[in-house]
N, C-alpha and C. Protein backbone atom coordinates (compact mmCIF):
# COMPACT_ATOMS: atom_id res chain seq x y z
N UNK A 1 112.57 39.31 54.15
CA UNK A 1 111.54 39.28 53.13
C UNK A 1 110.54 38.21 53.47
N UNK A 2 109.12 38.82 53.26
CA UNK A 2 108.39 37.67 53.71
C UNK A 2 107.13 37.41 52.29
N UNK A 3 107.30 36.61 51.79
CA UNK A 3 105.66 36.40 50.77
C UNK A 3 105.10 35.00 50.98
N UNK A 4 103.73 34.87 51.02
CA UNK A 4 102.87 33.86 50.70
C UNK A 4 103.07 33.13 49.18
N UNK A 5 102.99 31.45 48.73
CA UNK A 5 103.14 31.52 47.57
C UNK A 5 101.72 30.31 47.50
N UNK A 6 101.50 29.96 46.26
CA UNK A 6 100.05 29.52 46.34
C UNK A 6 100.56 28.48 45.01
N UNK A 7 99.76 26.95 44.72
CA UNK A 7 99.32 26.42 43.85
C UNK A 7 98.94 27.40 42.59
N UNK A 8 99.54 27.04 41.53
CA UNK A 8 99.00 27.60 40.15
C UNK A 8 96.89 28.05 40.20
N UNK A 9 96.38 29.34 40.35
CA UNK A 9 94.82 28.86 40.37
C UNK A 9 94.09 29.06 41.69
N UNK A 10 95.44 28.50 42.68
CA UNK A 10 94.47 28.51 44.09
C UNK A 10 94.46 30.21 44.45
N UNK A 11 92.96 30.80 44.84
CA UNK A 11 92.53 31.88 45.33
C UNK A 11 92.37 32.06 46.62
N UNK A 12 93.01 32.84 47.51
CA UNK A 12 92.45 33.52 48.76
C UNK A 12 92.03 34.89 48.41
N UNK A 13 90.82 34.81 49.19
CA UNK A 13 90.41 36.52 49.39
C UNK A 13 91.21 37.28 49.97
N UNK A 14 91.41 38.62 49.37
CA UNK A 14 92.58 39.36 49.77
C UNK A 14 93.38 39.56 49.11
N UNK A 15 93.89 38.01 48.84
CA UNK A 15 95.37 38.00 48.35
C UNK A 15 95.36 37.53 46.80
N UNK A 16 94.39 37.31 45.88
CA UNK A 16 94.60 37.26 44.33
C UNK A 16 93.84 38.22 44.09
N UNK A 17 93.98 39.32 44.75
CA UNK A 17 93.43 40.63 43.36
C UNK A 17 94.73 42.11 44.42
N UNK A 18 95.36 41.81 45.04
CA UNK A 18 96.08 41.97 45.08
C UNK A 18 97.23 42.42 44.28
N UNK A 19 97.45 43.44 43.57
CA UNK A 19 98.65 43.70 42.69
C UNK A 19 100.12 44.28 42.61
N UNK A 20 101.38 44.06 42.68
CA UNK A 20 102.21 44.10 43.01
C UNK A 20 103.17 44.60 42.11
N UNK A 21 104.49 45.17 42.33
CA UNK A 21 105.15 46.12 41.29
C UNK A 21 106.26 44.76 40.39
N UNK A 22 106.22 44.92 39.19
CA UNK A 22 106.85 43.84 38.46
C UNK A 22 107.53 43.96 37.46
N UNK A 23 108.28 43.76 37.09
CA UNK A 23 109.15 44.02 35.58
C UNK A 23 109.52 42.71 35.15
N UNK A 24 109.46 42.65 33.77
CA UNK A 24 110.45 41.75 33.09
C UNK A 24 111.25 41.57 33.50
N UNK A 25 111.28 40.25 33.66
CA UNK A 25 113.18 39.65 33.94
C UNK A 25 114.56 40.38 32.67
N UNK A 26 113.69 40.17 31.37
CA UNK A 26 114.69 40.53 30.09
C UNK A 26 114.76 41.73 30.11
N UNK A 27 113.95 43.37 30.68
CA UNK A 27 114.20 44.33 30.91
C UNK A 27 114.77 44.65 32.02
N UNK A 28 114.77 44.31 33.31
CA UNK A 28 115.55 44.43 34.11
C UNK A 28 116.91 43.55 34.50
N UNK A 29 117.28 42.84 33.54
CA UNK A 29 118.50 42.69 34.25
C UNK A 29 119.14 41.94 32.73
N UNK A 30 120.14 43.22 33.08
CA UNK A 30 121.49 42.91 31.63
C UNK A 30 121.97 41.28 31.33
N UNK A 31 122.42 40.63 31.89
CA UNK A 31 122.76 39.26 32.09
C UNK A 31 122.71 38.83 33.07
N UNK A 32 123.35 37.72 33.53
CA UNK A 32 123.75 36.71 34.57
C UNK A 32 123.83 38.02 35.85
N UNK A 33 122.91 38.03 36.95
CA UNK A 33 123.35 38.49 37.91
C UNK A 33 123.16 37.89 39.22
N UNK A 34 123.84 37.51 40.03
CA UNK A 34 123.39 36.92 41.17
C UNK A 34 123.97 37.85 42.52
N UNK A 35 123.66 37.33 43.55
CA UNK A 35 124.07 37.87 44.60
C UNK A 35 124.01 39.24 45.18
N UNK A 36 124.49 40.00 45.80
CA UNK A 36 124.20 41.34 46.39
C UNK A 36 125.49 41.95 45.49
N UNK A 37 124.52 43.21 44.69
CA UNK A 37 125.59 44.27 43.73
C UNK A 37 125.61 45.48 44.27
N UNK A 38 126.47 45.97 44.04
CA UNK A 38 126.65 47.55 44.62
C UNK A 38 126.71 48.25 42.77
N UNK A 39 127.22 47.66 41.99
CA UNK A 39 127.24 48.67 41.02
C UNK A 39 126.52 48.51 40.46
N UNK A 40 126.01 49.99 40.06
CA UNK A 40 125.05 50.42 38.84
C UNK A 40 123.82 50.19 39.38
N UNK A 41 123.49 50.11 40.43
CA UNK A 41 122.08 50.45 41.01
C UNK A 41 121.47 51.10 40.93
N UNK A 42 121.46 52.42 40.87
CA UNK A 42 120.76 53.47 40.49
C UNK A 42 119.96 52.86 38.84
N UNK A 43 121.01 52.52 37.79
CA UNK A 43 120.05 51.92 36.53
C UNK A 43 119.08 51.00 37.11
N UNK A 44 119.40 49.96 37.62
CA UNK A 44 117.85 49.13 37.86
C UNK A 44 116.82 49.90 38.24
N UNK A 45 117.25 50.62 39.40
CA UNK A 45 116.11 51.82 39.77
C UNK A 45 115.15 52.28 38.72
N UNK A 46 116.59 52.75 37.70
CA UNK A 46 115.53 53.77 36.47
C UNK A 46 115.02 53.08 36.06
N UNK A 47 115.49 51.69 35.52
CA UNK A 47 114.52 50.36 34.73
C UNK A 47 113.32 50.06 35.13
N UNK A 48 113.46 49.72 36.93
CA UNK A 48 112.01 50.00 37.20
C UNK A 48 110.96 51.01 37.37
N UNK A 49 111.48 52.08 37.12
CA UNK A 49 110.42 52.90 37.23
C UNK A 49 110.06 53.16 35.86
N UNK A 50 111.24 52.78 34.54
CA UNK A 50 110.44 53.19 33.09
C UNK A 50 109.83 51.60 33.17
N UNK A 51 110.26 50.67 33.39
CA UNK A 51 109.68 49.30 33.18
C UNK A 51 108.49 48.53 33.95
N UNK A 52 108.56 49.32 35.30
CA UNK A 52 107.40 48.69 36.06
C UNK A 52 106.15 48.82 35.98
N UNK A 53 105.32 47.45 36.15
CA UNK A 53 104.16 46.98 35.74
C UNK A 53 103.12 46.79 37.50
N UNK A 54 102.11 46.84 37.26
CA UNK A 54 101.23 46.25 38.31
C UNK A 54 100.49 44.89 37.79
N UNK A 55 100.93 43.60 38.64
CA UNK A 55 100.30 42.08 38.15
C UNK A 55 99.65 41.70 39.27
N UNK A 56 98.88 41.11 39.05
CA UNK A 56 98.21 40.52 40.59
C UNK A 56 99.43 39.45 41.01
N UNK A 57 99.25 39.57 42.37
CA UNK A 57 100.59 38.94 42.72
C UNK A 57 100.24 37.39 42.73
N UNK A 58 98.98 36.68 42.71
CA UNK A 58 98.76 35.60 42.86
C UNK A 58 99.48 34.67 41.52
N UNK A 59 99.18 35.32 40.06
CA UNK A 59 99.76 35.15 39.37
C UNK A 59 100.95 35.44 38.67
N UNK A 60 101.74 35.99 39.60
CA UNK A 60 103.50 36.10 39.38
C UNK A 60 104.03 35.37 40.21
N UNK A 61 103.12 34.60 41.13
CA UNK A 61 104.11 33.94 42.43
C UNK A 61 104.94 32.83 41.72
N UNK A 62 105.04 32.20 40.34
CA UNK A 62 105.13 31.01 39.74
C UNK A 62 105.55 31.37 38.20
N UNK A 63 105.96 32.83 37.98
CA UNK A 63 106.57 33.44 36.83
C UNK A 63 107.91 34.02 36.59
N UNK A 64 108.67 33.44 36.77
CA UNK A 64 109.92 33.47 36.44
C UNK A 64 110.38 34.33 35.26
N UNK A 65 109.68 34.65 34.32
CA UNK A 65 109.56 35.93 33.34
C UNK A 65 109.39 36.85 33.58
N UNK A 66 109.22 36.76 35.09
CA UNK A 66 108.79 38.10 35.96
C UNK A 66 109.31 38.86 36.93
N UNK A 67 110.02 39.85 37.46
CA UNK A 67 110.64 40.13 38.84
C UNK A 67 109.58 40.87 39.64
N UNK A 68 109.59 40.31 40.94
CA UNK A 68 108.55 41.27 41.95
C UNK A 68 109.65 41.94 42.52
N UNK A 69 109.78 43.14 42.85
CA UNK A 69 110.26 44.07 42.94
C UNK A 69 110.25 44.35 44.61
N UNK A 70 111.49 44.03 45.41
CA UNK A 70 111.00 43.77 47.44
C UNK A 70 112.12 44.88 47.40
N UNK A 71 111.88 46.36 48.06
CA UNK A 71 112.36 47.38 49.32
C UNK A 71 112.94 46.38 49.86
N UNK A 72 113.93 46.35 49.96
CA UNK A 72 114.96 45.95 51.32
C UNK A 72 115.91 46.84 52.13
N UNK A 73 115.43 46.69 53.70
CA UNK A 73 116.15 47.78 54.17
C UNK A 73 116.99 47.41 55.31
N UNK A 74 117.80 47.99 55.35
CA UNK A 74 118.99 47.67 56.61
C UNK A 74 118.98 48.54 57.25
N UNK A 75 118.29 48.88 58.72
CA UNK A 75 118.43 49.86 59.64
C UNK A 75 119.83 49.94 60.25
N UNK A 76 120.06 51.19 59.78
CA UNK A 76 122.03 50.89 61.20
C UNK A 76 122.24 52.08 61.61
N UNK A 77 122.03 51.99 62.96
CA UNK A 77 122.51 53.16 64.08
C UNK A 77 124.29 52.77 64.40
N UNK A 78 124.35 53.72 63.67
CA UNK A 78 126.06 54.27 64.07
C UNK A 78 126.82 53.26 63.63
N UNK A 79 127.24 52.15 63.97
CA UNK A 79 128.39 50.84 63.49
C UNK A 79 127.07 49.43 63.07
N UNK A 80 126.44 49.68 64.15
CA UNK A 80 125.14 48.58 64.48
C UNK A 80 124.48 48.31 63.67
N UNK A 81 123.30 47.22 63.12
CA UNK A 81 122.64 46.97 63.02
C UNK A 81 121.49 46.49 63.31
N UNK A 82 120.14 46.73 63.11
CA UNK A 82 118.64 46.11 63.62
C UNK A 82 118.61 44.73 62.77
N UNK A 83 118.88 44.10 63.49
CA UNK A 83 118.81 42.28 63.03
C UNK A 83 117.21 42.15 63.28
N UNK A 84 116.60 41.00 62.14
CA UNK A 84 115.18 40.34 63.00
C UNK A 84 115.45 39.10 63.09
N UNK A 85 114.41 38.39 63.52
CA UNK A 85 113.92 37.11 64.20
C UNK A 85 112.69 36.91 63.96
N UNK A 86 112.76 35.84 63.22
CA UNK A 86 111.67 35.19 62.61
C UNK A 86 110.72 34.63 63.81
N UNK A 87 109.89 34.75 64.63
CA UNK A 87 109.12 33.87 65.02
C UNK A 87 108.05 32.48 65.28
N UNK A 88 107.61 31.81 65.72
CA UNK A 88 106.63 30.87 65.35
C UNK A 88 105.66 31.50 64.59
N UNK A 89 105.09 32.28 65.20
CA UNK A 89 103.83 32.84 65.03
C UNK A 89 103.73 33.48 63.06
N UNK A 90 104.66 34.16 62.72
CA UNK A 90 104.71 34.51 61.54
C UNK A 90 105.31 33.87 60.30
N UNK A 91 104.33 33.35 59.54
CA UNK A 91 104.43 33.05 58.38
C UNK A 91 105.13 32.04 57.88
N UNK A 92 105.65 31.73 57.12
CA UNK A 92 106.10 30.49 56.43
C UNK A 92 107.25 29.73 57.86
N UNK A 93 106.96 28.53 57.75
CA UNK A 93 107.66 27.77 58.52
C UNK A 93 108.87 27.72 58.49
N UNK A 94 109.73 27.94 57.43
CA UNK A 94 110.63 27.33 56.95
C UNK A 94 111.59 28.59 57.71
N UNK A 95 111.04 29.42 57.67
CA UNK A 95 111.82 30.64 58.07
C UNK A 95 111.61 30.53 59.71
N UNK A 96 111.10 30.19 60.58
CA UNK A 96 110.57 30.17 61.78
C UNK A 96 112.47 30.05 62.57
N UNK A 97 112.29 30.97 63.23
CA UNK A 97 113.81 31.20 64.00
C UNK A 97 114.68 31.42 63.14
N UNK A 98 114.87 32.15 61.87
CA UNK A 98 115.61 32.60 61.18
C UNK A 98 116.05 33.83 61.44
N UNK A 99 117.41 34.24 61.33
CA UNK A 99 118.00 35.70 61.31
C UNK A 99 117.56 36.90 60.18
N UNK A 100 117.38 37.83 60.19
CA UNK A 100 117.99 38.79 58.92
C UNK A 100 118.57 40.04 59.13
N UNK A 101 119.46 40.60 58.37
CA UNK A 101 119.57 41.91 58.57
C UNK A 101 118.53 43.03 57.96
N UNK A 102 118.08 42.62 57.48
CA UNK A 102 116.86 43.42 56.91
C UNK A 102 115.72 43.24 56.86
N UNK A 103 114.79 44.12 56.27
CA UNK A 103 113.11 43.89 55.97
C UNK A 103 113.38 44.02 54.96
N UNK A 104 111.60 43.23 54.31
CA UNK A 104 111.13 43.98 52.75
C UNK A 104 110.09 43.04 52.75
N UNK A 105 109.55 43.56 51.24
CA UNK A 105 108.23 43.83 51.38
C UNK A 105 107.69 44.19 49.91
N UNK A 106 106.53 43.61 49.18
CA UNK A 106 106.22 44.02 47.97
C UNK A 106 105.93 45.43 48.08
N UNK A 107 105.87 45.82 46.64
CA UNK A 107 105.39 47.52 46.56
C UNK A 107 104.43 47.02 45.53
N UNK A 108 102.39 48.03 46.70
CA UNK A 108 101.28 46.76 46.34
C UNK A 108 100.78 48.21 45.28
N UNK A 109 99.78 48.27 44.28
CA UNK A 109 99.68 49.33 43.83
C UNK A 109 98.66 50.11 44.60
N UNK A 110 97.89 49.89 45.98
CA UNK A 110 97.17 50.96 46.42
C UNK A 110 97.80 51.33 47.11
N UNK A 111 99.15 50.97 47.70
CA UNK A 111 99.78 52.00 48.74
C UNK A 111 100.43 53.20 48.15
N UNK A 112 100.60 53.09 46.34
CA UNK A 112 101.81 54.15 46.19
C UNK A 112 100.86 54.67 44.97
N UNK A 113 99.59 54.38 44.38
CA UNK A 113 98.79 54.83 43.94
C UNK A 113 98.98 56.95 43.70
N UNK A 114 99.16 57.21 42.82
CA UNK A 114 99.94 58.58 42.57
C UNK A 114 100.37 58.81 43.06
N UNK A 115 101.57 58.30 43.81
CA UNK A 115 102.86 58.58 44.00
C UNK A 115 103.38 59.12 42.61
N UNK A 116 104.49 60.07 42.93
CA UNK A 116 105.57 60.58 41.95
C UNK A 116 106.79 59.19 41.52
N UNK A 117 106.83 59.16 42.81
CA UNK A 117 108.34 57.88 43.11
C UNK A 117 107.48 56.52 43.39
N UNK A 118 107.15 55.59 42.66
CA UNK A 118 106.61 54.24 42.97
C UNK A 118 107.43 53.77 44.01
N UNK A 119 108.95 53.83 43.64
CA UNK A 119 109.90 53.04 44.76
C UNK A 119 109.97 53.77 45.96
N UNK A 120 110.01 54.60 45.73
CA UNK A 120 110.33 55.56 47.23
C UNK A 120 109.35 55.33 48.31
N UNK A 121 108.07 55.32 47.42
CA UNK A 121 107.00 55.58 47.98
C UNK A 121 106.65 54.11 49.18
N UNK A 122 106.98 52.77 48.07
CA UNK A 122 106.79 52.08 48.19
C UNK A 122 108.37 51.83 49.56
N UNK A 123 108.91 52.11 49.55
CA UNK A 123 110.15 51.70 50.92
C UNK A 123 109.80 52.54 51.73
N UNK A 124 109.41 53.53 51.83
CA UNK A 124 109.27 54.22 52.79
C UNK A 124 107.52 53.58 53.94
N UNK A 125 106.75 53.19 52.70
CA UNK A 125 105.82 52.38 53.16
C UNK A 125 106.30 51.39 53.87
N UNK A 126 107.13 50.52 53.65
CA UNK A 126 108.00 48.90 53.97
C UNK A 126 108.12 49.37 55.37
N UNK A 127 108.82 50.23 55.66
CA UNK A 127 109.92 50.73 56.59
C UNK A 127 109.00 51.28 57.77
N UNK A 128 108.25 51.96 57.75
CA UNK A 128 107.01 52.37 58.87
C UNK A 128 105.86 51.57 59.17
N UNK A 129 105.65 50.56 58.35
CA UNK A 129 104.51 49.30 58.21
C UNK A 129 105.34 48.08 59.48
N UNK A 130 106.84 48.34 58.88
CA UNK A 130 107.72 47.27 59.94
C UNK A 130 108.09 47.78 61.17
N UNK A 131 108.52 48.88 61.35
CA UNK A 131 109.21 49.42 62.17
C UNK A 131 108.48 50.55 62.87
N UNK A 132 108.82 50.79 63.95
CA UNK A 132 108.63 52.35 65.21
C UNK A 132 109.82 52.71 64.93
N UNK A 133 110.00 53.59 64.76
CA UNK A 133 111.57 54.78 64.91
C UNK A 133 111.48 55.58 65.29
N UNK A 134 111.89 55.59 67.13
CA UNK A 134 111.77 57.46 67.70
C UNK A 134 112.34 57.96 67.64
N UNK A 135 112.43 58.46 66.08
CA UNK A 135 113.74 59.64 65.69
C UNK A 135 113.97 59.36 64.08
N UNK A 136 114.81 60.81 64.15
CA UNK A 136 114.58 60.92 62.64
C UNK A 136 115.55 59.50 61.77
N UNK A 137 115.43 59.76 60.33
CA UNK A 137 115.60 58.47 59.55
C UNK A 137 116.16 59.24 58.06
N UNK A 138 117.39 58.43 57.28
CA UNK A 138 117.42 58.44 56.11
C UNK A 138 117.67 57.54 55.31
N UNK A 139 117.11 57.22 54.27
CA UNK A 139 117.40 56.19 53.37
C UNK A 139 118.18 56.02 52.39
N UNK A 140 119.10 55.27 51.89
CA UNK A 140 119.91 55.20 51.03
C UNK A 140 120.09 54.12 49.90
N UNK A 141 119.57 53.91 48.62
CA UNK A 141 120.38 52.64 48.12
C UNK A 141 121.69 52.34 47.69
N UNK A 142 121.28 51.58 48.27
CA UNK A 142 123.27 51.24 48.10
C UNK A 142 123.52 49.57 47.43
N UNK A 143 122.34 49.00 46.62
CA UNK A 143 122.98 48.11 45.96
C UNK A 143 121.39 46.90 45.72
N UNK A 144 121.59 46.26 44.82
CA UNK A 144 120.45 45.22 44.16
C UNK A 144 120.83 43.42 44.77
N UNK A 145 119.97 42.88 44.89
CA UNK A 145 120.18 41.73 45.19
C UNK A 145 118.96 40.81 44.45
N UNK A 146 119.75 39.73 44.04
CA UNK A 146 119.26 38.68 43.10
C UNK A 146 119.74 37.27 42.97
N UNK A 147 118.70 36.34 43.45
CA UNK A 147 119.40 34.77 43.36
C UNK A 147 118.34 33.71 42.69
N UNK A 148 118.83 33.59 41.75
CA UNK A 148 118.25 32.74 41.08
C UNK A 148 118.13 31.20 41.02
N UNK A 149 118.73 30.87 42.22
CA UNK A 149 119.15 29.71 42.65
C UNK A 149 117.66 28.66 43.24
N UNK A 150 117.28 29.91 43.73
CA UNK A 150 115.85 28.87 44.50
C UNK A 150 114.59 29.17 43.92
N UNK A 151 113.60 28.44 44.18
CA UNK A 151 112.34 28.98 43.64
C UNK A 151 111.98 29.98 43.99
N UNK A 152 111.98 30.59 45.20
CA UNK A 152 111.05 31.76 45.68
C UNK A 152 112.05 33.29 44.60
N UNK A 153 113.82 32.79 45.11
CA UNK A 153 114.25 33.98 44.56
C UNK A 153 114.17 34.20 43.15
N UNK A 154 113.90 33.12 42.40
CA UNK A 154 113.62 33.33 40.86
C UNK A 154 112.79 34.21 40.51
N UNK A 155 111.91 34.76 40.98
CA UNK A 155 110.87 35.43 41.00
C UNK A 155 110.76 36.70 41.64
N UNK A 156 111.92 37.09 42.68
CA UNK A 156 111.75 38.52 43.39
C UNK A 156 113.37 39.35 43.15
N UNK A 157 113.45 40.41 43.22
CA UNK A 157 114.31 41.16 43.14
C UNK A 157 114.47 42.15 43.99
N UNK A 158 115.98 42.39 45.19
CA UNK A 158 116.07 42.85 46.14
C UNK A 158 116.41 45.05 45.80
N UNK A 159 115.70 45.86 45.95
CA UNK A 159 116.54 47.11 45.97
C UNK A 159 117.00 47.47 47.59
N UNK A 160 117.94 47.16 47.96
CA UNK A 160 119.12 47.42 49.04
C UNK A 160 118.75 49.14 49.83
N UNK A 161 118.60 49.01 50.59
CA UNK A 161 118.55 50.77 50.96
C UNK A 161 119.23 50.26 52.52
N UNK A 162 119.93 51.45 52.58
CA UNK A 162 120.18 51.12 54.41
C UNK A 162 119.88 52.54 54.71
N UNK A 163 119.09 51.98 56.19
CA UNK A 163 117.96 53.15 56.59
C UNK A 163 119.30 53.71 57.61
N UNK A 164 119.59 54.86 57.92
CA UNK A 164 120.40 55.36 59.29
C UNK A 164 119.15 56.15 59.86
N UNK A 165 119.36 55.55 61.26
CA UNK A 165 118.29 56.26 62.30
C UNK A 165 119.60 57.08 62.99
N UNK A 166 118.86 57.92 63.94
CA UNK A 166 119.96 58.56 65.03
C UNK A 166 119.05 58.66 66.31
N UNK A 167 118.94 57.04 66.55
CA UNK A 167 118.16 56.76 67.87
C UNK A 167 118.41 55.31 67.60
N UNK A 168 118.66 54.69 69.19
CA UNK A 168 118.49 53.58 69.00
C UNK A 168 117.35 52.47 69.39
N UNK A 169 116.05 54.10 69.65
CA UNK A 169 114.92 53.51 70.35
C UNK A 169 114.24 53.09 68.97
N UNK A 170 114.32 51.80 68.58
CA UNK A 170 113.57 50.81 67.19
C UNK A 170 113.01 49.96 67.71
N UNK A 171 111.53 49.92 67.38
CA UNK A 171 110.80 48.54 67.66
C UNK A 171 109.99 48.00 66.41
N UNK A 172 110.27 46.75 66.42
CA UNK A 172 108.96 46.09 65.35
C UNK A 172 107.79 46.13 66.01
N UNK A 173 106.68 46.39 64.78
CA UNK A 173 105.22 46.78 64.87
C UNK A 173 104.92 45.55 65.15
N UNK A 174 105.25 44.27 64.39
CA UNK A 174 104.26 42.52 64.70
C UNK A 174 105.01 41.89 66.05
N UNK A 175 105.07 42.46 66.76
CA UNK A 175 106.02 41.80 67.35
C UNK A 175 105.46 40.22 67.95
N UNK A 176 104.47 39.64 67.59
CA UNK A 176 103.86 38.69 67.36
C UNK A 176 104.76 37.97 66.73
N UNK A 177 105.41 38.05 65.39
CA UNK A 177 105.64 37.70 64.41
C UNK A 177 107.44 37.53 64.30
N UNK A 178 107.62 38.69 64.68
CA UNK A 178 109.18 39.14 64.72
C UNK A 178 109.37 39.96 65.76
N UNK A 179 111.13 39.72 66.42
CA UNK A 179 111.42 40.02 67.45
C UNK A 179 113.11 40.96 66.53
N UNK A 180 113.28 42.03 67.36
CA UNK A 180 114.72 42.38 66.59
C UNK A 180 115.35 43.60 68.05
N UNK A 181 116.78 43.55 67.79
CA UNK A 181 117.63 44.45 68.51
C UNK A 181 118.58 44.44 67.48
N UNK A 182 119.12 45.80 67.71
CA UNK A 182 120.71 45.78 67.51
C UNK A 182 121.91 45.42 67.75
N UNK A 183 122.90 45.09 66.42
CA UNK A 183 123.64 44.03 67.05
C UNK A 183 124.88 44.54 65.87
N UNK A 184 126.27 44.56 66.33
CA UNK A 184 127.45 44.77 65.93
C UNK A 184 128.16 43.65 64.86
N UNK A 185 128.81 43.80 64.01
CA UNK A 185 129.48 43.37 62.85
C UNK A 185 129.93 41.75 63.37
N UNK A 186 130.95 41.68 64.52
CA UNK A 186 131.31 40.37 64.92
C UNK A 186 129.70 39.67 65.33
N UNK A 187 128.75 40.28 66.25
CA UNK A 187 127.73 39.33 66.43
C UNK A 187 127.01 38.81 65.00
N UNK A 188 126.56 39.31 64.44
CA UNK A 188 125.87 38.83 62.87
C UNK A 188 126.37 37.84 61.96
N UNK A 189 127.93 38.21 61.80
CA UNK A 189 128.77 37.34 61.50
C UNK A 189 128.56 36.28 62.12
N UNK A 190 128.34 35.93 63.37
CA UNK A 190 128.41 34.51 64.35
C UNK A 190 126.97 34.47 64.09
N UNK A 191 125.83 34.71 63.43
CA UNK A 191 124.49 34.66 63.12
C UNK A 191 124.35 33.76 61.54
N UNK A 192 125.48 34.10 60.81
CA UNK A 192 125.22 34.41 59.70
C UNK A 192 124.96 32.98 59.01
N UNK A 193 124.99 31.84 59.36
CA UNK A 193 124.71 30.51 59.08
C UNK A 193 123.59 30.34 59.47
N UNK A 194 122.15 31.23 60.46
CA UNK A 194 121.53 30.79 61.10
C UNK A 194 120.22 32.25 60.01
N UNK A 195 121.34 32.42 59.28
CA UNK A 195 120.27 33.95 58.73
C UNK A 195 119.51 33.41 57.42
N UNK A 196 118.40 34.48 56.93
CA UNK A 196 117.76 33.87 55.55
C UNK A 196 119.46 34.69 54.39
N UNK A 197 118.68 33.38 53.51
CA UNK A 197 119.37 33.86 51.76
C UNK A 197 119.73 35.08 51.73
N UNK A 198 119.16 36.13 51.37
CA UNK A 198 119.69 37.18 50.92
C UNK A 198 120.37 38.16 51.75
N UNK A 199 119.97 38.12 53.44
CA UNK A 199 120.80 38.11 54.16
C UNK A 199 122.58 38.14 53.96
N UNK A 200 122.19 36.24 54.01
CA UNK A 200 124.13 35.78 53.76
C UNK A 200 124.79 36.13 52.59
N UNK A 201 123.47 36.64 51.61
CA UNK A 201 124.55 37.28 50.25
C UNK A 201 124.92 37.83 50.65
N UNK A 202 124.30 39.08 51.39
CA UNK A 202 125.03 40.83 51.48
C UNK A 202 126.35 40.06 52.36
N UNK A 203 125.77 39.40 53.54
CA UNK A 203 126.96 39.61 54.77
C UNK A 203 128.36 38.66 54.09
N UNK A 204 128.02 37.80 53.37
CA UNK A 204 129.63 37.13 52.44
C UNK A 204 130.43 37.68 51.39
N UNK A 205 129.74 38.99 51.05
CA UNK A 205 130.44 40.05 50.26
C UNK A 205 130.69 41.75 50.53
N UNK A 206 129.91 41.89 52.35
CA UNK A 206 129.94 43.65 52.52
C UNK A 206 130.08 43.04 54.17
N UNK A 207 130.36 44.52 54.90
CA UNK A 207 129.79 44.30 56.05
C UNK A 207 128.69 45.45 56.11
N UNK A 208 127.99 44.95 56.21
CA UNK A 208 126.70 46.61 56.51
C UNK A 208 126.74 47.54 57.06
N UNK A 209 127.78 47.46 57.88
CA UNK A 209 127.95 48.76 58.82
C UNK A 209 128.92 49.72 58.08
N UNK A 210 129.41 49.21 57.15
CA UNK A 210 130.40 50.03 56.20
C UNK A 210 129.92 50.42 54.72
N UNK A 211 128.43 49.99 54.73
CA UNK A 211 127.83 50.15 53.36
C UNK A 211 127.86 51.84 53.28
């Protein structure tokens, strides 16, 4: 997952008129939830699609009353997984040489703009914006992720999909930015101290290749 976050006010062109998919924290989520869930996913789904809002994202970056709503996807050919690698070159520092097993990505409202499926529309966008896949693809959710522990995650909410390709020819589009291959259950595991947050949720409670 990657977002920009800004001073209360401060404007870049581009990026404060910008609007992004959002729900209530008090409508989307029953109580106390943290970490990577497998049950009852499908309801958040429905929540967001009867509950979701378009906010400019400049002013939700710092609203905690608010969930931004991030596609997260786990590519896995056969046992494997498409790990990334954070680079210099892309985006927040803090992440610079970081692991993940996944992408994601806001869902902005001109990409899914009459769409039927906001979410669908919007992961399937995530997923071809990040990735080359020579060969076919299906998507699946298989579970929500949520940590309320840090500032950035107070504010975003993970929907879980793991993509199965049946090719293992995958490349990232920035590759400026991010570098990724496939990589088996024991390697990730030996990653997994070196990976972002929501990452080490999934991998300290699933293995992905068995999702």
């Amino acid at each position: 997952m990657s977002e920009a976050t800004f001073p209360p006010g401060f404007e870049v062109i581009g990026v404060s008129m910008e609007e992004i998919l959002v729900v209530a924290r008090h409508l989307l989520l029953p109580g106390i939830v943290h970490g990577f869930i497998r049950d009852g996913a499908p309801a958040y789904r429905s929540r967001i699609l009867e509950y979701g809002e378009f906010r400019l994202r400049s002013q939700m970056e710092h609203d905690s009353s608010m969930k931004q709503i991030i596609p997260y996807l786990i590519v896995r050919y056969g046992s494997r997984i498409f790990a990334f690698r954070r680079l210099a070159a892309g985006g927040e520092s803090r992440l610079h040489g970081k692991y993940s097993i996944g992408v994601g990505g806001h869902i902005n409202r001109v990409d899914v703009e009459g769409a039927s499926d906001i979410v669908d529309a919007g992961m399937r966008r995530e997923l071809l914006e990040e990735l080359v896949i020579f060969g076919n693809w299906r998507a699946r959710l298989v579970g929500v992720l949520n940590d309320d522990t840090t500032r950035v995650g107070q504010v975003h909410f993970g929907l879980v999909h793991v993509v199965d390709v049946d090719t293992s020819d995958v490349v990232v589009r920035e590759s400026h930015s991010l570098e990724g291959r496939l990589m088996d259950s024991d390697e990730l595991d030996g990653l997994r101290d070196h990976m972002e947050t929501w990452s080490q949720l999934i991998l300290d409670v699933a293995d992905p290749a068995a999702l």
